[in-house]
PDB file of N, CA and C in Angstrom:
ATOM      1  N   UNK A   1      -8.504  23.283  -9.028  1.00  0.00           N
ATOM      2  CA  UNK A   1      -7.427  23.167  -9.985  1.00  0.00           C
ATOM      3  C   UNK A   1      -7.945  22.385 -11.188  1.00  0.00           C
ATOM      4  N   UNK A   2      -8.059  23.077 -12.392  1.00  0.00           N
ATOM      5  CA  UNK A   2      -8.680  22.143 -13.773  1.00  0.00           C
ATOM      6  C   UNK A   2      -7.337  21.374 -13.938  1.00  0.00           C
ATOM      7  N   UNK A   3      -7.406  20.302 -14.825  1.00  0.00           N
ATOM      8  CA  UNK A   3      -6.777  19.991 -15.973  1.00  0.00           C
ATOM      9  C   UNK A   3      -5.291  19.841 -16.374  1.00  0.00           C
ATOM     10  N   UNK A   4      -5.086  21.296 -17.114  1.00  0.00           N
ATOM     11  CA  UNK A   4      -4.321  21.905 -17.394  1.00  0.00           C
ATOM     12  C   UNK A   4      -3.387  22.471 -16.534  1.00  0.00           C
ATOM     13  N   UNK A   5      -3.697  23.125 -15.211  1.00  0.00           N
ATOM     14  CA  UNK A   5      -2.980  23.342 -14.346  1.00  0.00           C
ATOM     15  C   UNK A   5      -2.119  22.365 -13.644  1.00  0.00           C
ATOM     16  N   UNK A   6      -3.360  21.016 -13.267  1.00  0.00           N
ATOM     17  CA  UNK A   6      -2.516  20.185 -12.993  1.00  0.00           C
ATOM     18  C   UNK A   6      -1.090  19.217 -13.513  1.00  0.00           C
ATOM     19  N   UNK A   7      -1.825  19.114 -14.972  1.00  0.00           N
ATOM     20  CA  UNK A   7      -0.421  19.094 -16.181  1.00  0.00           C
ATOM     21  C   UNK A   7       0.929  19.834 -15.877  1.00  0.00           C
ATOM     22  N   UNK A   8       0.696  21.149 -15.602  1.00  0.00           N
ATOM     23  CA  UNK A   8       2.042  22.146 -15.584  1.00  0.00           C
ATOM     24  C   UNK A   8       2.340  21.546 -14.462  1.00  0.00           C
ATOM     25  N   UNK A   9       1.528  21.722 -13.495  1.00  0.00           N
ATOM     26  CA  UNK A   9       2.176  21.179 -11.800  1.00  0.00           C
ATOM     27  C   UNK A   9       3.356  20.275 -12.082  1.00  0.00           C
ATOM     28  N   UNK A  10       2.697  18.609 -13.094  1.00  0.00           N
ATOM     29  CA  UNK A  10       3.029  17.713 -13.049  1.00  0.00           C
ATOM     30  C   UNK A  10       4.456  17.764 -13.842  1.00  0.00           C
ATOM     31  N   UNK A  11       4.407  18.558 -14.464  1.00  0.00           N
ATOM     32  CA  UNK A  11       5.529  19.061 -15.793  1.00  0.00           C
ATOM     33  C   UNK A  11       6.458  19.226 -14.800  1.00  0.00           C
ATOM     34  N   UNK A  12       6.061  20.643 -13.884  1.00  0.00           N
ATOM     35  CA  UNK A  12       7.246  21.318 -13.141  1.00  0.00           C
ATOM     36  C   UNK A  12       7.805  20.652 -12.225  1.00  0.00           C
ATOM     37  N   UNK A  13       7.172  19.622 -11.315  1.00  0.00           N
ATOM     38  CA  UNK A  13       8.034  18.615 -10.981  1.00  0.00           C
ATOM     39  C   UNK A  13       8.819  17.609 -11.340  1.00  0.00           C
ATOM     40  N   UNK A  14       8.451  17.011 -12.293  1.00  0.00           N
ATOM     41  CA  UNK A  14       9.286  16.377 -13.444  1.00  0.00           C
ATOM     42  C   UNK A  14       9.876  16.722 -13.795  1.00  0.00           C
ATOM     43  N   UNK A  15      10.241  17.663 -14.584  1.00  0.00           N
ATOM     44  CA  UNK A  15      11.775  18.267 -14.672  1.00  0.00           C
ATOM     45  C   UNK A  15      12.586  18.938 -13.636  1.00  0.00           C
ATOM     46  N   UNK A  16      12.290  19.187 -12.565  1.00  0.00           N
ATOM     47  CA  UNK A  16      12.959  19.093 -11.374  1.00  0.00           C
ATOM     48  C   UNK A  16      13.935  18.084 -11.386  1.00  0.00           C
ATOM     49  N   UNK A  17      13.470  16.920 -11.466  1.00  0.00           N
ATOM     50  CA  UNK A  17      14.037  15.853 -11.597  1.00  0.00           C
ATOM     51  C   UNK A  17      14.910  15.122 -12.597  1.00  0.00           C
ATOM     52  N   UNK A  18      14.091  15.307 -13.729  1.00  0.00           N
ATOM     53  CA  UNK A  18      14.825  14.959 -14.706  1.00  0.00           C
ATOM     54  C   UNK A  18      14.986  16.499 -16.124  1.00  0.00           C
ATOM     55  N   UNK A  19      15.609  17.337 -16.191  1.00  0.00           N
ATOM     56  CA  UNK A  19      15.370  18.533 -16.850  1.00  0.00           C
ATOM     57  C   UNK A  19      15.840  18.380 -18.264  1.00  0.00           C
ATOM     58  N   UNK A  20      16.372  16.917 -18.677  1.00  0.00           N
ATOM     59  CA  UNK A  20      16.402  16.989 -20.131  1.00  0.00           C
ATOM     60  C   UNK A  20      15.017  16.936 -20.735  1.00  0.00           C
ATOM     61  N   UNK A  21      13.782  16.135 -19.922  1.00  0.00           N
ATOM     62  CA  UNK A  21      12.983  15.757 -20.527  1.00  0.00           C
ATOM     63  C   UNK A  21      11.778  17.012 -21.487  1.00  0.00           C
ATOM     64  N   UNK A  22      11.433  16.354 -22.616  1.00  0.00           N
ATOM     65  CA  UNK A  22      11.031  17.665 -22.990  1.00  0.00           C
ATOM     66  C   UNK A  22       9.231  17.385 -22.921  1.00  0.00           C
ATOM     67  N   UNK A  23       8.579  18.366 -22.676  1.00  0.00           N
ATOM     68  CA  UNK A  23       6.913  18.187 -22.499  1.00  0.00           C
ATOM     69  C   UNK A  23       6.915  17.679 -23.273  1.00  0.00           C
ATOM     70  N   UNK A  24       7.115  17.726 -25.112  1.00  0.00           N
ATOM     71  CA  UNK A  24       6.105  17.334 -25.848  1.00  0.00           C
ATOM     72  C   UNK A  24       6.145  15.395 -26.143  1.00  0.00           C
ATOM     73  N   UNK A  25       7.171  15.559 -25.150  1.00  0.00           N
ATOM     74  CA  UNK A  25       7.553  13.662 -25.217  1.00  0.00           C
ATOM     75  C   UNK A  25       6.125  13.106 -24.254  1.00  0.00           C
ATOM     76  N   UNK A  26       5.366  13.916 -23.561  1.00  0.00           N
ATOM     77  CA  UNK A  26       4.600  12.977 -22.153  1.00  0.00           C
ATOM     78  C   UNK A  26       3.492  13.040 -23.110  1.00  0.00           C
ATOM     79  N   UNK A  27       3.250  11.676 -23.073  1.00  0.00           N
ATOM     80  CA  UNK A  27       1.533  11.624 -24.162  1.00  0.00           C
ATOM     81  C   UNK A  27       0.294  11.406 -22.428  1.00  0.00           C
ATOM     82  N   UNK A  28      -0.412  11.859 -22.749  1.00  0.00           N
ATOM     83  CA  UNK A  28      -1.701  11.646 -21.536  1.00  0.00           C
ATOM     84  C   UNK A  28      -2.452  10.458 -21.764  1.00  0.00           C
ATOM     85  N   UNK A  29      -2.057   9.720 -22.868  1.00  0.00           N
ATOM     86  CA  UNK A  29      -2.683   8.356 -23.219  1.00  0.00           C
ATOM     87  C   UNK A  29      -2.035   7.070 -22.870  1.00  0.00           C
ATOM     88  N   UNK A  30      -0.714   7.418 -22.173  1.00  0.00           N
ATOM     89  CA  UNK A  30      -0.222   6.457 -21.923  1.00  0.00           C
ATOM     90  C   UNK A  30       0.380   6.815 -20.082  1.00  0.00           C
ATOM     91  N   UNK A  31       0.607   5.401 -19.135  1.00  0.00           N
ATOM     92  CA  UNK A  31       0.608   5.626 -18.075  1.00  0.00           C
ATOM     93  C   UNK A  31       2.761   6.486 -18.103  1.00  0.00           C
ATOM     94  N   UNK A  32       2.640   7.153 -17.064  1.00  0.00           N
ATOM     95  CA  UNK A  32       3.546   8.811 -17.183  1.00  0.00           C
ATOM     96  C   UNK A  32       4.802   7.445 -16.467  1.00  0.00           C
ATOM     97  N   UNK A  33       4.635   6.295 -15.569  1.00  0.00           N
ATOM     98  CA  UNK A  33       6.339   5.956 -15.159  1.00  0.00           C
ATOM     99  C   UNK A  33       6.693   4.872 -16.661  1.00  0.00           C
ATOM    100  N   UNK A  34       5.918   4.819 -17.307  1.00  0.00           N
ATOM    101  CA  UNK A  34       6.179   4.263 -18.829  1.00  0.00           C
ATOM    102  C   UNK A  34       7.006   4.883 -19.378  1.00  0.00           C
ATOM    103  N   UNK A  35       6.831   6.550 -19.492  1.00  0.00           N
ATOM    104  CA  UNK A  35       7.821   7.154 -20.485  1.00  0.00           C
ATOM    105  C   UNK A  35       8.589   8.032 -20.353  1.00  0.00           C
ATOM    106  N   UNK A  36       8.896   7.860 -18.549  1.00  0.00           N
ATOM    107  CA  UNK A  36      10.356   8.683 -18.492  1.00  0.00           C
ATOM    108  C   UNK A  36      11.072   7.110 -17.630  1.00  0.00           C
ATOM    109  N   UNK A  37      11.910   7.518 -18.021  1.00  0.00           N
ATOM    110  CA  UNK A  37      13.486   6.859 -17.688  1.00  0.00           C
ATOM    111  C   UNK A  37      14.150   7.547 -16.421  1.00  0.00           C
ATOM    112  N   UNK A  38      13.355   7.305 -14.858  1.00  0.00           N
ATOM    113  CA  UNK A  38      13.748   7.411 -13.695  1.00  0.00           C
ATOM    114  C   UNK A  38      14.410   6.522 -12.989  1.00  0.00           C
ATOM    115  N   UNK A  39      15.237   6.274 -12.213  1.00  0.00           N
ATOM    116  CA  UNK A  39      15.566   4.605 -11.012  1.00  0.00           C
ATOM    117  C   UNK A  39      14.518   5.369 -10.189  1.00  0.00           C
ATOM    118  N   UNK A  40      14.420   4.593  -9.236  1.00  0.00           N
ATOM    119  CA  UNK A  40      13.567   4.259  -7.712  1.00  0.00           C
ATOM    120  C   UNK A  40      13.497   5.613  -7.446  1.00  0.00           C
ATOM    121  N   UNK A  41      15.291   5.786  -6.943  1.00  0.00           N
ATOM    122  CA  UNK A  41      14.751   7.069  -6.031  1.00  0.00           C
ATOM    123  C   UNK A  41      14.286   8.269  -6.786  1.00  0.00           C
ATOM    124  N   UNK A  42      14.245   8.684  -8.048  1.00  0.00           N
ATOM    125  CA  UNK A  42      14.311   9.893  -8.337  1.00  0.00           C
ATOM    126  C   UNK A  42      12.728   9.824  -8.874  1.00  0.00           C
ATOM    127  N   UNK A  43      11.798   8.427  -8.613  1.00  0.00           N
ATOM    128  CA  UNK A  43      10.848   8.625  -9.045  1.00  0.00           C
ATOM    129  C   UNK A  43       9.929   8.837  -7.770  1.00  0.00           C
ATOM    130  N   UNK A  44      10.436   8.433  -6.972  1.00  0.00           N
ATOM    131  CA  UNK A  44      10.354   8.384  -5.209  1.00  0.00           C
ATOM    132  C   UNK A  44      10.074   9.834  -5.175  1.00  0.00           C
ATOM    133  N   UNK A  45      11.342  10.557  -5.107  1.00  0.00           N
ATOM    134  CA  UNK A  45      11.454  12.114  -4.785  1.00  0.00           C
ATOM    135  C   UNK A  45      10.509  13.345  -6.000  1.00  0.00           C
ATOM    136  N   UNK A  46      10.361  12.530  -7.405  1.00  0.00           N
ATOM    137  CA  UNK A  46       9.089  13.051  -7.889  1.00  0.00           C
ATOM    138  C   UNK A  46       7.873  13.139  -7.464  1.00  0.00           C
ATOM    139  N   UNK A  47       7.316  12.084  -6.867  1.00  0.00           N
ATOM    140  CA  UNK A  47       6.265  11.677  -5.877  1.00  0.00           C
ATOM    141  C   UNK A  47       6.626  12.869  -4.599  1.00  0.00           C
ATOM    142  N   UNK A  48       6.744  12.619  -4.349  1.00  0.00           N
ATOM    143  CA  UNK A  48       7.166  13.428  -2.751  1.00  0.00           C
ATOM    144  C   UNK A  48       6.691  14.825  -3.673  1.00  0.00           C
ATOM    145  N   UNK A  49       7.367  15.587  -4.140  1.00  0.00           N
ATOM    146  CA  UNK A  49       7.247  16.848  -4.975  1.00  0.00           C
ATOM    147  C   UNK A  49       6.046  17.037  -5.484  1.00  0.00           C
ATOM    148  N   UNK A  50       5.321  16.333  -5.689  1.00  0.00           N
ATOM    149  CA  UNK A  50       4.206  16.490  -6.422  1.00  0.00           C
ATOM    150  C   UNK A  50       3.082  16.609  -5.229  1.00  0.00           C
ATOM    151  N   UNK A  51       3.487  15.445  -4.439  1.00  0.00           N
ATOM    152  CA  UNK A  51       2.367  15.607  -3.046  1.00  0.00           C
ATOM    153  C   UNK A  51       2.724  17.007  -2.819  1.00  0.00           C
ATOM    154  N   UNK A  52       4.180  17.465  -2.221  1.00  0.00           N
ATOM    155  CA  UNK A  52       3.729  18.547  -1.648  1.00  0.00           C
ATOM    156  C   UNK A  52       3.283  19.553  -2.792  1.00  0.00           C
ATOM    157  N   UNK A  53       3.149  19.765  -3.990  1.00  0.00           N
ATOM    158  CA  UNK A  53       2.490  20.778  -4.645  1.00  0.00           C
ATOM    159  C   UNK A  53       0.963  20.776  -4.896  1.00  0.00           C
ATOM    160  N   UNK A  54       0.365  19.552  -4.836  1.00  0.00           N
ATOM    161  CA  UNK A  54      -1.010  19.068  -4.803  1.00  0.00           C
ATOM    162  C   UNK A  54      -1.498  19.148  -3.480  1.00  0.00           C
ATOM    163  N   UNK A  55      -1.093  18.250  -2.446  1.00  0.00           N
ATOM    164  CA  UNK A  55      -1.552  18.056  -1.428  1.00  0.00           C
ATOM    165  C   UNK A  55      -2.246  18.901  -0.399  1.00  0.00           C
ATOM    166  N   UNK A  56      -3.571  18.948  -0.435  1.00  0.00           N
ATOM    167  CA  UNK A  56      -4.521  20.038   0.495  1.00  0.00           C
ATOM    168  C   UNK A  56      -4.493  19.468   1.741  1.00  0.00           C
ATOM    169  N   UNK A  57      -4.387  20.526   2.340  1.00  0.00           N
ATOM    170  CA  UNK A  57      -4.982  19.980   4.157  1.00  0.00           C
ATOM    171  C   UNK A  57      -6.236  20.742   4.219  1.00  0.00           C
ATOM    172  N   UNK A  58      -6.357  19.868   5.543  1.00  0.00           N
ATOM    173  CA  UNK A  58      -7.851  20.311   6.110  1.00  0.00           C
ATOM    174  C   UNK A  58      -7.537  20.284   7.153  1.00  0.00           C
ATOM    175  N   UNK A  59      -8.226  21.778   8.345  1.00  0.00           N
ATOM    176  CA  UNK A  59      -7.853  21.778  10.096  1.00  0.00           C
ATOM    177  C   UNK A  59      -8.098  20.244  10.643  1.00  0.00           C
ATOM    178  N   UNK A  60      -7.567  19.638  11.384  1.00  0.00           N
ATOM    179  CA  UNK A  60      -8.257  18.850  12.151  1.00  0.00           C
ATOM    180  C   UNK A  60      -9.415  19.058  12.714  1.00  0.00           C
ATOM    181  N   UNK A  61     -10.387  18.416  12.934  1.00  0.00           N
ATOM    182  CA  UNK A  61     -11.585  18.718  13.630  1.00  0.00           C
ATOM    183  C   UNK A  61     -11.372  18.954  14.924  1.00  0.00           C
ATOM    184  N   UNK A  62     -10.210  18.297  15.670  1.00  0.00           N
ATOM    185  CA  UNK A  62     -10.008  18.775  17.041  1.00  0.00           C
ATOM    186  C   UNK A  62      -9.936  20.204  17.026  1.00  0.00           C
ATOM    187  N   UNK A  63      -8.836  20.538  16.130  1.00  0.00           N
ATOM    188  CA  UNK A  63      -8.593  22.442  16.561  1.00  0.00           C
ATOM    189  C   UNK A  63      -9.599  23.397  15.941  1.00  0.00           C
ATOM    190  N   UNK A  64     -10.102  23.053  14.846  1.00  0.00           N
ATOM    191  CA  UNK A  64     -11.251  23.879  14.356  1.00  0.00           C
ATOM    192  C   UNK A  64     -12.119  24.233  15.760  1.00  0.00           C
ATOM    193  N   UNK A  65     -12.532  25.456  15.027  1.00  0.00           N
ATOM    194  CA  UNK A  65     -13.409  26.136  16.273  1.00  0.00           C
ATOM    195  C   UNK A  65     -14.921  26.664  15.644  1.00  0.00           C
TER     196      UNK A  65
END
Protein backbone atom coordinates (compact mmCIF):
# COMPACT_ATOMS: atom_id res chain seq x y z
CA UNK A 1 0.00 0.00 0.00
CA UNK A 2 1.94 3.46 -1.12
CA UNK A 3 1.21 6.69 0.33
CA UNK A 4 -1.60 7.88 -1.21
CA UNK A 5 -3.70 4.96 -0.74
CA UNK A 6 -3.11 5.02 2.68
CA UNK A 7 -4.30 8.80 2.85
CA UNK A 8 -7.76 7.77 1.21
CA UNK A 9 -7.94 4.76 3.71
CA UNK A 10 -7.32 7.36 6.38
CA UNK A 11 -9.83 9.96 4.77
CA UNK A 12 -12.53 7.18 4.48
CA UNK A 13 -12.50 6.44 7.95
CA UNK A 14 -12.56 9.78 9.17
CA UNK A 15 -15.42 10.81 7.75
CA UNK A 16 -17.18 7.85 8.80
CA UNK A 17 -16.96 9.50 11.79
CA UNK A 18 -17.02 12.81 11.44
CA UNK A 19 -18.61 13.56 7.63
CA UNK A 20 -18.64 17.33 7.83
CA UNK A 21 -14.98 17.28 7.72
CA UNK A 22 -13.62 18.30 4.46
CA UNK A 23 -10.06 16.63 3.03
CA UNK A 24 -8.64 19.74 2.09
CA UNK A 25 -8.69 20.89 5.92
CA UNK A 26 -6.04 17.65 6.96
CA UNK A 27 -2.50 19.18 6.36
CA UNK A 28 0.20 16.01 6.54
CA UNK A 29 2.50 18.47 8.34
CA UNK A 30 0.79 18.62 11.23
CA UNK A 31 -0.09 15.69 13.84
CA UNK A 32 -4.07 14.46 12.36
CA UNK A 33 -5.82 14.39 16.48
CA UNK A 34 -4.65 18.26 16.30
CA UNK A 35 -7.05 19.10 13.59
CA UNK A 36 -10.17 17.39 13.88
CA UNK A 37 -12.48 18.12 16.69
CA UNK A 38 -13.35 14.40 18.02
CA UNK A 39 -14.29 13.48 22.10
CA UNK A 40 -12.67 10.15 23.23
CA UNK A 41 -14.98 7.91 21.90
CA UNK A 42 -15.37 8.83 18.37
CA UNK A 43 -11.62 9.06 18.14
CA UNK A 44 -11.49 5.59 19.85
CA UNK A 45 -13.93 4.12 17.17
CA UNK A 46 -11.75 5.97 14.34
CA UNK A 47 -8.86 3.96 15.56
CA UNK A 48 -10.67 0.74 15.68
CA UNK A 49 -11.76 1.50 11.82
CA UNK A 50 -8.67 2.17 10.62
CA UNK A 51 -7.01 -0.99 12.29
CA UNK A 52 -9.50 -2.98 10.78
CA UNK A 53 -8.85 -1.43 7.22
CA UNK A 54 -4.98 -1.53 7.60
CA UNK A 55 -4.47 -4.32 9.76
CA UNK A 56 -2.66 -7.52 8.03
CA UNK A 57 -2.61 -10.89 9.52
CA UNK A 58 -0.29 -13.48 9.25
CA UNK A 59 -1.26 -17.59 9.71
CA UNK A 60 -0.03 -18.46 12.98
CA UNK A 61 2.93 -20.57 12.76
CA UNK A 62 1.09 -23.26 14.64
CA UNK A 63 -1.52 -23.81 11.71
CA UNK A 64 0.65 -23.03 8.76
CA UNK A 65 1.60 -26.12 7.03
Amino acid sequence: MDRDQIRTTVLACLKTIAPELEEGEIRPDRPLRDQVDLDSMDWLNFLVALHQKLASTSPSPTTAS
